[in-house]
PDB file of N, CA and C in Angstrom:
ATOM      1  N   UNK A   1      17.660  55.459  20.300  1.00  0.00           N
ATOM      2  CA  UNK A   1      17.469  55.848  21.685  1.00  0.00           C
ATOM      3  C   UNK A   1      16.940  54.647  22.464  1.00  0.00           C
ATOM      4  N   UNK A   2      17.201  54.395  23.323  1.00  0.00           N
ATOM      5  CA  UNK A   2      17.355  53.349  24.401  1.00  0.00           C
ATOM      6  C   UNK A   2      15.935  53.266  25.348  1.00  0.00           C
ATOM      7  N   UNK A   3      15.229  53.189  25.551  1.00  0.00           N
ATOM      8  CA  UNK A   3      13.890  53.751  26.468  1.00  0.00           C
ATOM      9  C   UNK A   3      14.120  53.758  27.524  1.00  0.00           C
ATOM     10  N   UNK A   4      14.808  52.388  27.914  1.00  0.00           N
ATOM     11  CA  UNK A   4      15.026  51.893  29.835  1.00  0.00           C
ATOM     12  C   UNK A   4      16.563  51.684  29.393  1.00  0.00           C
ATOM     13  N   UNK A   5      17.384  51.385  30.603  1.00  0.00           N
ATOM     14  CA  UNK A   5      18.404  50.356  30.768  1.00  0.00           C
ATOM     15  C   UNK A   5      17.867  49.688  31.790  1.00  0.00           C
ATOM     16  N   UNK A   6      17.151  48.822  32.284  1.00  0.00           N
ATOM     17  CA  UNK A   6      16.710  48.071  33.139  1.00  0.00           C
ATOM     18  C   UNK A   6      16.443  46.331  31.756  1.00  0.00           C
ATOM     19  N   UNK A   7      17.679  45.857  32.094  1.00  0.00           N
ATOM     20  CA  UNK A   7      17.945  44.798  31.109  1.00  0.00           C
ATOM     21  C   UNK A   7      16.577  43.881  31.157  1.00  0.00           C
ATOM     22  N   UNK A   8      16.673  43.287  31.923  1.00  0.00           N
ATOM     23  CA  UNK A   8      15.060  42.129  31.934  1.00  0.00           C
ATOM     24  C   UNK A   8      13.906  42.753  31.308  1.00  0.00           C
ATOM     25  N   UNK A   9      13.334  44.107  31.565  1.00  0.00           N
ATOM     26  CA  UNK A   9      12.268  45.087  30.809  1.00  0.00           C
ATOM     27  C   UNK A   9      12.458  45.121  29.286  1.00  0.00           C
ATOM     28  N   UNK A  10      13.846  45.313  29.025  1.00  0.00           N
ATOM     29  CA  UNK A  10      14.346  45.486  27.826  1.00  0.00           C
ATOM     30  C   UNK A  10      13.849  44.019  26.789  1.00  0.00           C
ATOM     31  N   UNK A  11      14.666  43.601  27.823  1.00  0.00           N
ATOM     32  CA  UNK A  11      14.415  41.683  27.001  1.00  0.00           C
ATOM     33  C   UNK A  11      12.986  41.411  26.568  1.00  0.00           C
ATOM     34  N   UNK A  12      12.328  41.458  27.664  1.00  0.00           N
ATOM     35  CA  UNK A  12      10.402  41.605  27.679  1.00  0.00           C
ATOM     36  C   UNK A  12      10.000  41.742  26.472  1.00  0.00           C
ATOM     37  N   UNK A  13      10.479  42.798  26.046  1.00  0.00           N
ATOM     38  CA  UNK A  13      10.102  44.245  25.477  1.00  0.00           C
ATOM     39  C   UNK A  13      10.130  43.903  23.890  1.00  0.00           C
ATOM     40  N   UNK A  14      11.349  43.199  24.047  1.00  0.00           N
ATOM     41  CA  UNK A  14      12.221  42.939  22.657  1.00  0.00           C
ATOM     42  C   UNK A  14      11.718  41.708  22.416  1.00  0.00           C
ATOM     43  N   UNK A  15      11.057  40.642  23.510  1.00  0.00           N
ATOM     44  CA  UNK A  15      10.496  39.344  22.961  1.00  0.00           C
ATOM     45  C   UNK A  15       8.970  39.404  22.391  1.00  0.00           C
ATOM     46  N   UNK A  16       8.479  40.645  23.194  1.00  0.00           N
ATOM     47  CA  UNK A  16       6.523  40.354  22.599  1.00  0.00           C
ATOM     48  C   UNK A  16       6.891  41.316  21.566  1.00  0.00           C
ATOM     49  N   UNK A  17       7.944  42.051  20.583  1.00  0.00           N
ATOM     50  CA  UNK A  17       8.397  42.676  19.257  1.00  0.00           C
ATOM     51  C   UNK A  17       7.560  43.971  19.596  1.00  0.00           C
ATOM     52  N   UNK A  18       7.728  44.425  21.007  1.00  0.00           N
ATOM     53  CA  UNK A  18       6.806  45.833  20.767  1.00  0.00           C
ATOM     54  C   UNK A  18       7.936  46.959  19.941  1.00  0.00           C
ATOM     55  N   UNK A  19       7.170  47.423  19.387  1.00  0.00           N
ATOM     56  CA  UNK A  19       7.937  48.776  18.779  1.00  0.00           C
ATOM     57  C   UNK A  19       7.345  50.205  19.800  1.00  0.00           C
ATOM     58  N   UNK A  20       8.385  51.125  20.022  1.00  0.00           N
ATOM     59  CA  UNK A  20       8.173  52.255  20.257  1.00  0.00           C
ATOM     60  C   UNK A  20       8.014  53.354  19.205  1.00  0.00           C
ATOM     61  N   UNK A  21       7.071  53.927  19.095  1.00  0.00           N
ATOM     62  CA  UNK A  21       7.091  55.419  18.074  1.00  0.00           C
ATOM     63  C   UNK A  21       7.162  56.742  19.291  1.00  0.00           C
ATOM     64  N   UNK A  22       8.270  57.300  19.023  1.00  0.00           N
ATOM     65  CA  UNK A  22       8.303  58.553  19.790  1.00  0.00           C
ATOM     66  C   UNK A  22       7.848  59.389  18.610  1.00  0.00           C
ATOM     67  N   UNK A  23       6.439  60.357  19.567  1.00  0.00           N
ATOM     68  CA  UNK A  23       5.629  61.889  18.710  1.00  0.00           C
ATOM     69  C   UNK A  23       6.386  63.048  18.536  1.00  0.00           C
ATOM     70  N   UNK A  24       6.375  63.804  17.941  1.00  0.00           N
ATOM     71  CA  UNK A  24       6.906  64.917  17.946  1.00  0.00           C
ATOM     72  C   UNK A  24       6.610  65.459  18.891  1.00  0.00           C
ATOM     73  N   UNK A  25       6.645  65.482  20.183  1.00  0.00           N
ATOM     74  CA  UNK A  25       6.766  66.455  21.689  1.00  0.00           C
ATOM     75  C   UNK A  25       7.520  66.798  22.022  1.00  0.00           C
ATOM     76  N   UNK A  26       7.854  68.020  23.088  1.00  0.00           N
ATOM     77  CA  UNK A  26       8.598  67.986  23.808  1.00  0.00           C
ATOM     78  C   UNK A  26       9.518  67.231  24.236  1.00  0.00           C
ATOM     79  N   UNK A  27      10.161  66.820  24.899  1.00  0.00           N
ATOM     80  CA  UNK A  27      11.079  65.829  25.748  1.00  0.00           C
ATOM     81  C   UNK A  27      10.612  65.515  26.867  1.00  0.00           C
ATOM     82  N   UNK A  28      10.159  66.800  27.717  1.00  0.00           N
ATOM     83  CA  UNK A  28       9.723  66.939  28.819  1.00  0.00           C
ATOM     84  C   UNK A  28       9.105  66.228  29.634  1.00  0.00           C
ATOM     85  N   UNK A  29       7.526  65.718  28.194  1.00  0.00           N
ATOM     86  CA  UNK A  29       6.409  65.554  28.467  1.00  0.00           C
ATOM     87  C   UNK A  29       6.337  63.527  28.514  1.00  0.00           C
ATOM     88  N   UNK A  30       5.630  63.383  29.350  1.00  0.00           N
ATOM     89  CA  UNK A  30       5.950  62.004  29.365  1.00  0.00           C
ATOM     90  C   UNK A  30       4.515  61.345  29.268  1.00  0.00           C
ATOM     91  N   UNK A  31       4.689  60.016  28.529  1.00  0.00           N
ATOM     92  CA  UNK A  31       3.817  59.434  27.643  1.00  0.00           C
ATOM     93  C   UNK A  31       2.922  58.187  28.673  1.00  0.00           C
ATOM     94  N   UNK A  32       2.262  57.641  28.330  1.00  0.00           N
ATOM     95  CA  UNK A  32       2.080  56.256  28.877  1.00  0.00           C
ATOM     96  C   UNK A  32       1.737  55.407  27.699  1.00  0.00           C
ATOM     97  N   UNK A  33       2.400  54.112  28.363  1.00  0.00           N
ATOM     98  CA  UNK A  33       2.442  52.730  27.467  1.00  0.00           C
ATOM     99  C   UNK A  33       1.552  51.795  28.291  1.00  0.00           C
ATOM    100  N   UNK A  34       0.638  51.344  27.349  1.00  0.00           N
ATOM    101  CA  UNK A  34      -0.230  50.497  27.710  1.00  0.00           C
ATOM    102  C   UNK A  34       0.006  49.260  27.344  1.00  0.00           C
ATOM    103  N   UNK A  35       0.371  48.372  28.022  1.00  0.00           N
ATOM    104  CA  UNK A  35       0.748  46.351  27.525  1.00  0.00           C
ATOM    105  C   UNK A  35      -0.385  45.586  27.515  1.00  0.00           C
ATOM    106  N   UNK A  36      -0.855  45.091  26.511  1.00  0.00           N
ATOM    107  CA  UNK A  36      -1.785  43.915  26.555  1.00  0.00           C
ATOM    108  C   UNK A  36      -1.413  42.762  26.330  1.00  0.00           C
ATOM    109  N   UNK A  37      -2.164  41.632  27.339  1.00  0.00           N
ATOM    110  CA  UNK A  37      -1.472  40.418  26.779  1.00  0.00           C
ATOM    111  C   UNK A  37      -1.631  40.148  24.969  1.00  0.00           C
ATOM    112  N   UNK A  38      -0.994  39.370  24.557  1.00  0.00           N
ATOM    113  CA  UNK A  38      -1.530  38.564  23.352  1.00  0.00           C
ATOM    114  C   UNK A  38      -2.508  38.268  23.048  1.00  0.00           C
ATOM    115  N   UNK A  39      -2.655  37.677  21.873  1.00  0.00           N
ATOM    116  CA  UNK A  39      -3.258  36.616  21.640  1.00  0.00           C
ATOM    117  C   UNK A  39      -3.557  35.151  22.212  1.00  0.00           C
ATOM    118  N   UNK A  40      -2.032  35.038  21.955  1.00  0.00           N
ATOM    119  CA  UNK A  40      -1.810  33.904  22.559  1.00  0.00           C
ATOM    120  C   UNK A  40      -1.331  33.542  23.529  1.00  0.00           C
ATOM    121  N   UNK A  41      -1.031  34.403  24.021  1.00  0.00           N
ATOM    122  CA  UNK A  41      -0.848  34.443  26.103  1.00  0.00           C
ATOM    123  C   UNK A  41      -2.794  34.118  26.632  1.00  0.00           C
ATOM    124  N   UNK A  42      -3.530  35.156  25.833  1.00  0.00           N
ATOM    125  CA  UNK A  42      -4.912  34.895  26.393  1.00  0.00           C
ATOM    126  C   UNK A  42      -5.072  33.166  25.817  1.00  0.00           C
ATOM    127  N   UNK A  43      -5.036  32.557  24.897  1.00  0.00           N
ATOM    128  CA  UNK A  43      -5.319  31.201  24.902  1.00  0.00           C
ATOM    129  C   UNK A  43      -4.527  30.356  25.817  1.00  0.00           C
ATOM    130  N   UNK A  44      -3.220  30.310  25.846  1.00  0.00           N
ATOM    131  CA  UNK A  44      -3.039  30.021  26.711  1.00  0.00           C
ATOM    132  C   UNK A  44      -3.473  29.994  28.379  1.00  0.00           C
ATOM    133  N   UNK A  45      -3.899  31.098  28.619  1.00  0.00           N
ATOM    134  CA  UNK A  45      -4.464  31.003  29.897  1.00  0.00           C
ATOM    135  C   UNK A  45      -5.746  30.246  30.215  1.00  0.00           C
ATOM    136  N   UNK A  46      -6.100  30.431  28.747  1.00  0.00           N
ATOM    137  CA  UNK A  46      -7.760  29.754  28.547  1.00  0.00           C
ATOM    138  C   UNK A  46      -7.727  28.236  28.353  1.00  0.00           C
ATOM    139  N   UNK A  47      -6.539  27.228  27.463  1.00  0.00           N
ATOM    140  CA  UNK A  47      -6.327  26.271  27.511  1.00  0.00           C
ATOM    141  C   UNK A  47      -6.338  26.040  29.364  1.00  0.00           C
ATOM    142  N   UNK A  48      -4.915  26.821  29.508  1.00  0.00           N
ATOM    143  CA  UNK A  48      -4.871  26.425  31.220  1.00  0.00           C
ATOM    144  C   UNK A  48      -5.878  26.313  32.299  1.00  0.00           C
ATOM    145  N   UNK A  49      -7.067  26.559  31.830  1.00  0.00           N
ATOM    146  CA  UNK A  49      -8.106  26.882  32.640  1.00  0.00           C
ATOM    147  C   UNK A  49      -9.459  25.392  32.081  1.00  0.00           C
ATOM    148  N   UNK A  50      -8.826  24.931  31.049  1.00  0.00           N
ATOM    149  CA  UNK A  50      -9.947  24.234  30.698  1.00  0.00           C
ATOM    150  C   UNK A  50      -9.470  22.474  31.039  1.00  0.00           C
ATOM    151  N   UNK A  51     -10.055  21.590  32.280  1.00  0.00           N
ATOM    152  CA  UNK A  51      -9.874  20.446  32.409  1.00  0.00           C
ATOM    153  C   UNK A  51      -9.265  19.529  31.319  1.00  0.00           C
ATOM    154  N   UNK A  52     -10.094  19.483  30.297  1.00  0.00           N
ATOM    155  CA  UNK A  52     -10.310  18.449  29.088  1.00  0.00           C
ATOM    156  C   UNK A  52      -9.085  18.991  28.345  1.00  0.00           C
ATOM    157  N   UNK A  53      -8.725  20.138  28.328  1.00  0.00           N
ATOM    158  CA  UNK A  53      -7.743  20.273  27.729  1.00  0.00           C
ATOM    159  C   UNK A  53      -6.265  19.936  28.016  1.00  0.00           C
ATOM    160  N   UNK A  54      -6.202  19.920  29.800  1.00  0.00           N
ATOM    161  CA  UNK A  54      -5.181  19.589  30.815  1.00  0.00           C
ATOM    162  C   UNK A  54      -4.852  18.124  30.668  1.00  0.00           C
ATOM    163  N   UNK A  55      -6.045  17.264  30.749  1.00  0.00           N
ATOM    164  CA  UNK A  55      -5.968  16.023  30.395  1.00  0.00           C
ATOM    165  C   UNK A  55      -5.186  15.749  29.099  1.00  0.00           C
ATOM    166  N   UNK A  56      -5.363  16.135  28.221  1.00  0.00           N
ATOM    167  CA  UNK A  56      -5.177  15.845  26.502  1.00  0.00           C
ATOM    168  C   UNK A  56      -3.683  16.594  26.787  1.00  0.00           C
ATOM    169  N   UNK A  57      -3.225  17.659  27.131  1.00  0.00           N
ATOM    170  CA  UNK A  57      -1.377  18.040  27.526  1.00  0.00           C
ATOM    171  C   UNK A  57      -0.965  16.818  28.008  1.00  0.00           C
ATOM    172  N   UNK A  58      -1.483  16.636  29.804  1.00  0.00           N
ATOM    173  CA  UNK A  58      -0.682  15.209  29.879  1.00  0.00           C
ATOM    174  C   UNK A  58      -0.686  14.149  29.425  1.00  0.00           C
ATOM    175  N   UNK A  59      -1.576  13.700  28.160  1.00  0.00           N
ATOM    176  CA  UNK A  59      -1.862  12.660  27.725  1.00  0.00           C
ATOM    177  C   UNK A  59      -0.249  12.689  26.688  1.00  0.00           C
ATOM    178  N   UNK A  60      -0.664  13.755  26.134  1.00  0.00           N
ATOM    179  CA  UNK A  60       1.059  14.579  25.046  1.00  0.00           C
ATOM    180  C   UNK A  60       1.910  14.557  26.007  1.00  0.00           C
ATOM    181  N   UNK A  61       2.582  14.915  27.258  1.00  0.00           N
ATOM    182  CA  UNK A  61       3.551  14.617  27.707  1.00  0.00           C
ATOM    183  C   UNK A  61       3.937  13.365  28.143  1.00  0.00           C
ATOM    184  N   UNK A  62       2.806  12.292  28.453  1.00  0.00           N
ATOM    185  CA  UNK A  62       3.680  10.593  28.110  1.00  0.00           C
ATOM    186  C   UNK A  62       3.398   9.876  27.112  1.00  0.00           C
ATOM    187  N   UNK A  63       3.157  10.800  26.145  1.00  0.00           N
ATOM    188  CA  UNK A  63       3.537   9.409  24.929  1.00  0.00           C
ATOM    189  C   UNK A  63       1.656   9.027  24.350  1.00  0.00           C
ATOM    190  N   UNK A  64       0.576   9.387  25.059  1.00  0.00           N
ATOM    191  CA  UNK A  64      -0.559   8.536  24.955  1.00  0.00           C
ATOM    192  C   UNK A  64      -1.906   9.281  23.574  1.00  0.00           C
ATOM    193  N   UNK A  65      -1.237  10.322  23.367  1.00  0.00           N
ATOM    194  CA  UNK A  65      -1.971  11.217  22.310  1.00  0.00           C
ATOM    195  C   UNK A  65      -0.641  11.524  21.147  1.00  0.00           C
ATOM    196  N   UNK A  66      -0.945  11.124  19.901  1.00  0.00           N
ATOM    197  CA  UNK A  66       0.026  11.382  18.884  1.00  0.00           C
ATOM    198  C   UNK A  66      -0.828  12.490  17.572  1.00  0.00           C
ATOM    199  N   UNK A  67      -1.787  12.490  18.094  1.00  0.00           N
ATOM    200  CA  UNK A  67      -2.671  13.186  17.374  1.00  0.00           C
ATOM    201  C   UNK A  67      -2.967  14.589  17.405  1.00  0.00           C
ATOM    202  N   UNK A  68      -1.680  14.928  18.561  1.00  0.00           N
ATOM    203  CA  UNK A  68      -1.972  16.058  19.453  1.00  0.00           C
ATOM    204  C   UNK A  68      -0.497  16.572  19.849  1.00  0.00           C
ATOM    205  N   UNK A  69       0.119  17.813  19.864  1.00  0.00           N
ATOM    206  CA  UNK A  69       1.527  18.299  20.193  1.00  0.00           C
ATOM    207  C   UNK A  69       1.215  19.592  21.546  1.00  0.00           C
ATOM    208  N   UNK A  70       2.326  19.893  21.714  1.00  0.00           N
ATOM    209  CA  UNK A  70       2.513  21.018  22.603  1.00  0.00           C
ATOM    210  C   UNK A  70       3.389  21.713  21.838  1.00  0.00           C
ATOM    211  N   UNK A  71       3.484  22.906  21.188  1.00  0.00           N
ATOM    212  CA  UNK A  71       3.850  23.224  20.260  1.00  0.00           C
ATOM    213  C   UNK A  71       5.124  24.487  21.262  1.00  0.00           C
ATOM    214  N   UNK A  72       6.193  25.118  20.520  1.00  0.00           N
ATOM    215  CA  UNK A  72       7.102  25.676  21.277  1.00  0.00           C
ATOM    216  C   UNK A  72       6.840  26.786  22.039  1.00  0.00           C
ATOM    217  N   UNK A  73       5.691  27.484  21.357  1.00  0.00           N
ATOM    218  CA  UNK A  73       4.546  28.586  22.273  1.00  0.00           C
ATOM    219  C   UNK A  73       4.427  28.150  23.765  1.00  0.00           C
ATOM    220  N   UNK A  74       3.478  27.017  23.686  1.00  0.00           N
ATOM    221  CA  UNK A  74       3.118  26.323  24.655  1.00  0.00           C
ATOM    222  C   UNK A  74       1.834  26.163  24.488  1.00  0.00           C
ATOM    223  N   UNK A  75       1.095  26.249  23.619  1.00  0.00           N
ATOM    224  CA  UNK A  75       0.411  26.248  23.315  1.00  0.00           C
ATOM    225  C   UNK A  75      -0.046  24.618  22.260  1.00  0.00           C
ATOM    226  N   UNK A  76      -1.535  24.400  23.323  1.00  0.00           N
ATOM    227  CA  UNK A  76      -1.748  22.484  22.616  1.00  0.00           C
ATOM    228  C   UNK A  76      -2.226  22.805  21.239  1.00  0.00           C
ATOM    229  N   UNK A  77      -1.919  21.836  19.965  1.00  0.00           N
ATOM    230  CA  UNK A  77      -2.075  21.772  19.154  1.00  0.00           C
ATOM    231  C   UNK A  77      -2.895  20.106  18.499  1.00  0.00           C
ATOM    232  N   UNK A  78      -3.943  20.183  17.597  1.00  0.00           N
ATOM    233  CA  UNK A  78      -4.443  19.260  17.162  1.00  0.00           C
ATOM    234  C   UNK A  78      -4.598  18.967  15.703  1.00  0.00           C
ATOM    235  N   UNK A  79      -3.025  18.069  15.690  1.00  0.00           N
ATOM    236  CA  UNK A  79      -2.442  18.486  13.833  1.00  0.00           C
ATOM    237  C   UNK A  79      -1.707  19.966  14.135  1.00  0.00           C
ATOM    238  N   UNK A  80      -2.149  20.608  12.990  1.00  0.00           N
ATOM    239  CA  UNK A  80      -1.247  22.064  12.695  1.00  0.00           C
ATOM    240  C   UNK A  80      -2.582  22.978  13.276  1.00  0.00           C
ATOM    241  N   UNK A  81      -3.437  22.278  14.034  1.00  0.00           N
ATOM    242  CA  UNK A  81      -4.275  23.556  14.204  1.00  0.00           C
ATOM    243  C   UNK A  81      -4.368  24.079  15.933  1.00  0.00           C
ATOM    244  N   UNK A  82      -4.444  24.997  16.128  1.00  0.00           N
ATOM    245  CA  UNK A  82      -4.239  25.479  17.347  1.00  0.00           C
ATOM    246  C   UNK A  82      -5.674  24.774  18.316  1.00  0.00           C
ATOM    247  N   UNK A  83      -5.757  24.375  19.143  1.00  0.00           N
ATOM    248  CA  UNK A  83      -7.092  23.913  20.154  1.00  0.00           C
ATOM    249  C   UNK A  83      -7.775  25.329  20.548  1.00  0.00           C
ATOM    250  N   UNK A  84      -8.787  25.656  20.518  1.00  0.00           N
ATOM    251  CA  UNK A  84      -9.709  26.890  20.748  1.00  0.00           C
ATOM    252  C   UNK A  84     -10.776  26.923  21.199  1.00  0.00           C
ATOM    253  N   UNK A  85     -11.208  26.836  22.858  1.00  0.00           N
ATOM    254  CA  UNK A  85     -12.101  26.660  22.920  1.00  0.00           C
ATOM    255  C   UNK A  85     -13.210  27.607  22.895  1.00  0.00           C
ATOM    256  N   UNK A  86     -14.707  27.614  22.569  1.00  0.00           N
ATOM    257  CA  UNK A  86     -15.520  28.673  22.374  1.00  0.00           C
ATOM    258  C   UNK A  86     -16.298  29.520  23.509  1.00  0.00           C
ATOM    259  N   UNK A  87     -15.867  31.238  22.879  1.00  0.00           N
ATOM    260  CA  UNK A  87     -16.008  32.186  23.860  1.00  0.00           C
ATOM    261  C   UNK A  87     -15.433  33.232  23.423  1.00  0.00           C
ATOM    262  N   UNK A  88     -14.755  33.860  24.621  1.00  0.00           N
ATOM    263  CA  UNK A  88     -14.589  35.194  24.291  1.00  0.00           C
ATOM    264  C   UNK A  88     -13.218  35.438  23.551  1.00  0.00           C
ATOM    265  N   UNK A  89     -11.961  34.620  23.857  1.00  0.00           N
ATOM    266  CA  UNK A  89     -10.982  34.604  22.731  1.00  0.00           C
ATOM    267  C   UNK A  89     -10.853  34.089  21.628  1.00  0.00           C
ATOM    268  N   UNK A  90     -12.051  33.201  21.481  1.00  0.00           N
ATOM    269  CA  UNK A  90     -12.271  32.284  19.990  1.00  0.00           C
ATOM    270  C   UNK A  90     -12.761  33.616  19.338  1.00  0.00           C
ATOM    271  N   UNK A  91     -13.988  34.225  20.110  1.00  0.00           N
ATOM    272  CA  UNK A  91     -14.557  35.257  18.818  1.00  0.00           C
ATOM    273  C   UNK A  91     -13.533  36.986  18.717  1.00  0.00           C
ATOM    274  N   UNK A  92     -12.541  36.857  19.452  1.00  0.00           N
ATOM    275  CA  UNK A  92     -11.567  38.136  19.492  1.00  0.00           C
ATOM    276  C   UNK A  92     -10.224  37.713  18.758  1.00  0.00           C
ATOM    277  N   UNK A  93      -9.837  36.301  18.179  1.00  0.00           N
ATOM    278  CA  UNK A  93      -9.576  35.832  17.077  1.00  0.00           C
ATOM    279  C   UNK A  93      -9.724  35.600  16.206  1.00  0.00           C
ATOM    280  N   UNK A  94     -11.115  35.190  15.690  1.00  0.00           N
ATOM    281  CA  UNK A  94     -11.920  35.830  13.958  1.00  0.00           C
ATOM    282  C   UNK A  94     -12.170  36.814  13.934  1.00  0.00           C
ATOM    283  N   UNK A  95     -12.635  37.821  14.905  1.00  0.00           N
ATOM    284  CA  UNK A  95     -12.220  39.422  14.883  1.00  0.00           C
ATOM    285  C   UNK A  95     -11.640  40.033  14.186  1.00  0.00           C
ATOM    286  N   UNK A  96     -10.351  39.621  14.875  1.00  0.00           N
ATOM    287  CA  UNK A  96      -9.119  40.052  14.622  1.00  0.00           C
ATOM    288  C   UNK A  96      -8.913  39.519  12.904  1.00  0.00           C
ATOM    289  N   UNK A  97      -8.853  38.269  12.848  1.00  0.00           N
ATOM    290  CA  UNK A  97      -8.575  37.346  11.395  1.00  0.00           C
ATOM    291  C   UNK A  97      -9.002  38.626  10.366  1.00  0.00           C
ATOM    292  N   UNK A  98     -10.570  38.740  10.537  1.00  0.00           N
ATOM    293  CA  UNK A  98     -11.545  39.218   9.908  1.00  0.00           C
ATOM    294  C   UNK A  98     -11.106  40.159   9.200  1.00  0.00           C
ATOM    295  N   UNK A  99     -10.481  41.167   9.732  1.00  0.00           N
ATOM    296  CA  UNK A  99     -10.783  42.485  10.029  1.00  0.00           C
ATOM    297  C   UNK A  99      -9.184  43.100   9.387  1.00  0.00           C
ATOM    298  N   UNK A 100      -8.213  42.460   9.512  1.00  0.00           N
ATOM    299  CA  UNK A 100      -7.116  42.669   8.595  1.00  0.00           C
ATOM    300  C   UNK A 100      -7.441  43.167   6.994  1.00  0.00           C
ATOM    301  N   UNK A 101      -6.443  43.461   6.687  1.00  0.00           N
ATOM    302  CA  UNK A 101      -6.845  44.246   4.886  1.00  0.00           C
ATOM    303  C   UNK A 101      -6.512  43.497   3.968  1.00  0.00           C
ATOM    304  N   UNK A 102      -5.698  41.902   4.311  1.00  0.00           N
ATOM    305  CA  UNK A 102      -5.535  41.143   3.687  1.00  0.00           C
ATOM    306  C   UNK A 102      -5.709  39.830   3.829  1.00  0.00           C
ATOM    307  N   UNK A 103      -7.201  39.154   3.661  1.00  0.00           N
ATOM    308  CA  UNK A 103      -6.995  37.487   4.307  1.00  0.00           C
ATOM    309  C   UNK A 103      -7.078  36.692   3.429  1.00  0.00           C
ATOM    310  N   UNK A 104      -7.093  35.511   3.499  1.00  0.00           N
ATOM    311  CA  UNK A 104      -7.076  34.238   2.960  1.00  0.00           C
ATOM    312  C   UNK A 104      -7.906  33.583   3.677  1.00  0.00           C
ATOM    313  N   UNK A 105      -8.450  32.422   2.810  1.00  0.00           N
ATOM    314  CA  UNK A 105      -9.162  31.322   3.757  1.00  0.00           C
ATOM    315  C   UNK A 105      -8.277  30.264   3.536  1.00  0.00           C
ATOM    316  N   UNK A 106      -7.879  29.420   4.757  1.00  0.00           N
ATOM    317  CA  UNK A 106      -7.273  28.647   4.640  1.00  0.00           C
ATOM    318  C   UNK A 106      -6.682  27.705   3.462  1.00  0.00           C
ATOM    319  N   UNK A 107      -7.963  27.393   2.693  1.00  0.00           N
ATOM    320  CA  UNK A 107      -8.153  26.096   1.389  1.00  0.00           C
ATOM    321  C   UNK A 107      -8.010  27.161   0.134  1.00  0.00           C
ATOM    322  N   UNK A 108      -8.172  28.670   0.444  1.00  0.00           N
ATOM    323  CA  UNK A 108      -8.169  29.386  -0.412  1.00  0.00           C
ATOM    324  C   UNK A 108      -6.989  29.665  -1.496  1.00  0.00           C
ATOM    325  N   UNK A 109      -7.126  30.144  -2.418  1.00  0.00           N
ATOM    326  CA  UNK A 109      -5.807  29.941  -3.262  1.00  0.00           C
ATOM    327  C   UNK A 109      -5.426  31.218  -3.884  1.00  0.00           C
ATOM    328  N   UNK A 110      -6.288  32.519  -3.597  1.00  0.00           N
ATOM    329  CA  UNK A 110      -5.525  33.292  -3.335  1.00  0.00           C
ATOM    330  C   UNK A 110      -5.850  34.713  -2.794  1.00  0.00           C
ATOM    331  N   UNK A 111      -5.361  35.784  -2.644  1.00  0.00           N
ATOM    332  CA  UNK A 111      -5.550  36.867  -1.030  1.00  0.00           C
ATOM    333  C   UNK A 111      -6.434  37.463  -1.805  1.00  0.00           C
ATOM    334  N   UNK A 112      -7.073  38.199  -0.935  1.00  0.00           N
ATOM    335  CA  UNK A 112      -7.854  39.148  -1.833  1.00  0.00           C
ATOM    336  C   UNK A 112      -7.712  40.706  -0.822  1.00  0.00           C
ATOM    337  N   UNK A 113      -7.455  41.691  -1.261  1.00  0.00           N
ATOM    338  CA  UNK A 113      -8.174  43.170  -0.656  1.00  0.00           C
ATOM    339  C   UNK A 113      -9.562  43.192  -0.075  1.00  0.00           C
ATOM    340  N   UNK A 114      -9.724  43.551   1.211  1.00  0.00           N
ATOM    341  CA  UNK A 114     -10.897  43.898   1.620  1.00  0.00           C
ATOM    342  C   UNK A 114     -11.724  45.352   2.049  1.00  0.00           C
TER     343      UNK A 114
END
C-alpha cells in the first residue's frame, strides 16, 4: 500500500529509510506521524553553527587541511572519525550508542549482550 502519491514526499520518505507499520484499525481512523531530524542532520546543523569548524570545511575545500575530509553526508570528518562538538548532541549520541542491546567499543574485539 502506497501512503501518499505526492512523489517528492515519497522520495523524502524513502531516503531517511522511514518504515511505516499500519495497526490493526479501522481504515477510517487516521493516525499521526511524527518526523525527527537525525542524528546526523542535528550534527550537522551543529557543525554549521560552530566558527572553528567552518574554518577547518574551508580549509578542506582548498586543498589546506589533509588531515580532515567532508565526507558524502556532509558531514566534517577528522581521519574516520566524525568532528563532535560537546553538548547536547554529543551526549544524545552516547545515549543512544549506550543504550542499544548490542555494542562494541571501538578497539574492542568482540560484542557483547547488554
Amino acid at each position: 500500500m502506497q501512503i501518499t502519491q505526492q512523489k517528492e514526499l515519497f522520495e523524502q520518505m524513502r531516503r531517511m529509510d522511514l518504515m511505516v507499520i499500519r495497526r490493526a484499525i479501522s481504515p477510517d481512523q487516521l493516525m499521526v506521524m511524527q518526523i525527527q531530524p537525525t542524528i546526523l542532520e542535528k550534527i550537522r546543523e551543529v557543525q554549521s553553527g560552530d566558527f572553528k569548524l567552518q574554518e577547518f570545511r574551508e580549509q578542506v575545500k582548498v586543498g589546506l587541511r589533509s588531515d580532515m575530509q567532508i565526507h558524502a553526508d556532509g558531514t566534517l570528518h577528522l581521519g574516520n572519525r566524525i568532528c563532535m562538538l560537546k553538548g547536547e548532541v554529543r551526549q544524545e549520541v552516547l545515549a543512544e550508542a549506550h543504550s542499544l542491546t548490542y555494542s562494541i567499543h571501538p578497539g574492542g574485539r568482540r560484542c557483547t549482550k547488554t
